[in-house]
C-alpha atoms as a PDB file:
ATOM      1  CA  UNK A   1     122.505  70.874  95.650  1.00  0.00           C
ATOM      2  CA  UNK A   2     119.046  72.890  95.195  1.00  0.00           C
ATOM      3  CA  UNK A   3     120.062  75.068  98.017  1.00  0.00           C
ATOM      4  CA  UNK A   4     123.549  75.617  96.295  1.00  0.00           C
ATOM      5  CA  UNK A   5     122.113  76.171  92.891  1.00  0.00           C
ATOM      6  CA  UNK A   6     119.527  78.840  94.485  1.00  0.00           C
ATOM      7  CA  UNK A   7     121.701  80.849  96.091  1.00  0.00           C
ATOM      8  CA  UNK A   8     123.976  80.937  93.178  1.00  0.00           C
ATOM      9  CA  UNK A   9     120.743  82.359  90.762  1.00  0.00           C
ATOM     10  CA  UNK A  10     120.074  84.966  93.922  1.00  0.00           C
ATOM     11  CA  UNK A  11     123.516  85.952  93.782  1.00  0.00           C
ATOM     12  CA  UNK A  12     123.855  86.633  90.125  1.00  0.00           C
ATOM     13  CA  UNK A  13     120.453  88.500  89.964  1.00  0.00           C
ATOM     14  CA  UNK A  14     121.731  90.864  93.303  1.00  0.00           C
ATOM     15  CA  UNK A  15     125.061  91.579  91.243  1.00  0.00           C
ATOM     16  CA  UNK A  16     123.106  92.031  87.791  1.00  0.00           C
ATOM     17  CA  UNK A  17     120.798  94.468  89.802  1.00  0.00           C
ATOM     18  CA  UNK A  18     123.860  96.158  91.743  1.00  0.00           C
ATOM     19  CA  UNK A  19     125.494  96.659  88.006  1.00  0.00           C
ATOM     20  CA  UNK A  20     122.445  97.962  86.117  1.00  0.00           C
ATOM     21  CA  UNK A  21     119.975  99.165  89.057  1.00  0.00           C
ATOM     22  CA  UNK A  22     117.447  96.771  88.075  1.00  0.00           C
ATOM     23  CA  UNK A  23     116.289  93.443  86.835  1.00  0.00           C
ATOM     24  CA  UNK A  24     116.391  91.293  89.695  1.00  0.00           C
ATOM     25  CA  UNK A  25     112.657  89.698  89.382  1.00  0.00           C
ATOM     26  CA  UNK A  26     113.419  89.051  85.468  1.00  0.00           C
ATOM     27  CA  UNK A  27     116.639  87.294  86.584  1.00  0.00           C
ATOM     28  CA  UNK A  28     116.413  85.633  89.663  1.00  0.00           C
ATOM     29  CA  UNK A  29     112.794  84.290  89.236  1.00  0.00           C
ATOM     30  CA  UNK A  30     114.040  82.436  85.728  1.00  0.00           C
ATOM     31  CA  UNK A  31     117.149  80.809  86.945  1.00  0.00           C
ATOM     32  CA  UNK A  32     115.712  79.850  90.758  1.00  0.00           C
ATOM     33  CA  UNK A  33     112.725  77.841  88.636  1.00  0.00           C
ATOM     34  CA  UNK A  34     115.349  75.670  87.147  1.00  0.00           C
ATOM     35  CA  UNK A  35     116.058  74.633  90.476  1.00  0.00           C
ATOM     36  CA  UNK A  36     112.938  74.513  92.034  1.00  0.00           C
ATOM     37  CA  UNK A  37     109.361  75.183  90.538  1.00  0.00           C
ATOM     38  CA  UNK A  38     108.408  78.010  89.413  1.00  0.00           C
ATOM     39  CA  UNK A  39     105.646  79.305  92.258  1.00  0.00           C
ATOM     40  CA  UNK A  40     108.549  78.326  94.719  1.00  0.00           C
ATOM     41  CA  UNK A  41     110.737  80.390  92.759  1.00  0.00           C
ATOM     42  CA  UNK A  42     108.323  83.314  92.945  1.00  0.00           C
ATOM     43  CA  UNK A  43     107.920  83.008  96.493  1.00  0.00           C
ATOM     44  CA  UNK A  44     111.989  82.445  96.844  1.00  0.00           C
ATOM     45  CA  UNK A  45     112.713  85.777  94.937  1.00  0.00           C
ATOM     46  CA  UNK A  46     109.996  87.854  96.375  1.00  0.00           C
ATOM     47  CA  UNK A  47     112.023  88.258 100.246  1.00  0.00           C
ATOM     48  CA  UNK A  48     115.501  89.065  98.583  1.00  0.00           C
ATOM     49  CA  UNK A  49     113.466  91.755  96.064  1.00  0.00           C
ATOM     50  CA  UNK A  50     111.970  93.543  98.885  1.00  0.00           C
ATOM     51  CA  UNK A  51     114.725  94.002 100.897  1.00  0.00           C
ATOM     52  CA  UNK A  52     117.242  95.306  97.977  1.00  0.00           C
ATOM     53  CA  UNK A  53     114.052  97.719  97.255  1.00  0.00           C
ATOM     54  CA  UNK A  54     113.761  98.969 100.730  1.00  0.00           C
ATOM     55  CA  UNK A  55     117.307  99.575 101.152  1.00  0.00           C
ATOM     56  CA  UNK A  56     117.484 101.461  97.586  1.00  0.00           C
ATOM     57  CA  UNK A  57     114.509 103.603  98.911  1.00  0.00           C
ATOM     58  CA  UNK A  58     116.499 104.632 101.922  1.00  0.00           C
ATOM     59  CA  UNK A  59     119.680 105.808 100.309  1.00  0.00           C
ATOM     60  CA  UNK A  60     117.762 107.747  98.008  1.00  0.00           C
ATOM     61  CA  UNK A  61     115.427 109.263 100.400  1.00  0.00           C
ATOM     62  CA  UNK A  62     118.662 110.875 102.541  1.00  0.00           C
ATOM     63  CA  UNK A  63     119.763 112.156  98.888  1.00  0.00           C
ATOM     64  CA  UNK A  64     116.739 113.723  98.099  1.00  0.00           C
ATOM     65  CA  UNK A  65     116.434 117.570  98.669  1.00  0.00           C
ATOM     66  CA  UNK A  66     112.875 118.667 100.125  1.00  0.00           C
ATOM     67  CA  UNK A  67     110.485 119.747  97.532  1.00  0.00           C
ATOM     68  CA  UNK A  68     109.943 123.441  97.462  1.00  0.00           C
ATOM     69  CA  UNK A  69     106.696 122.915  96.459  1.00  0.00           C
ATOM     70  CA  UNK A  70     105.889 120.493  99.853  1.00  0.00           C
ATOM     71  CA  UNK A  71     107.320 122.927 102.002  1.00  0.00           C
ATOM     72  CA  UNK A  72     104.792 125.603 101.349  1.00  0.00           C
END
């Protein structure tokens, strides 16, 4: 049931950060330490954060024109 109820607060932070672009630490955090405690919950949401972060730096990085300034 913990494992149920965790995934369920990772899932609604991932779609609240899909929707607004951020706010997955203020939402996941919260809901995964009614589950579990709250240092487990920080550790819990820490992984998922990362990874959404990474993959939000890559599509923006292949978006990003070179800076005229850099290329001098």
């Amino acid at each position: 049931m913990t494992f149920v109820a965790g995934a369920l607060a990772v899932l609604a932070a991932a779609f609240i950060k899909g929707a607004v672009a951020f706010g997955f630490p203020l939402v996941a955090t919260p809901l995964l330490a009614l589950a579990v405690g709250v240092k487990t919950a920080v550790a819990v949401s820490i992984l998922p954060n990362i990874v959404m972060d990474s993959v939000q730096l890559v599509r923006r990085a292949r978006r990003w024109p070179p800076c005229a300034a850099c290329s001098r």
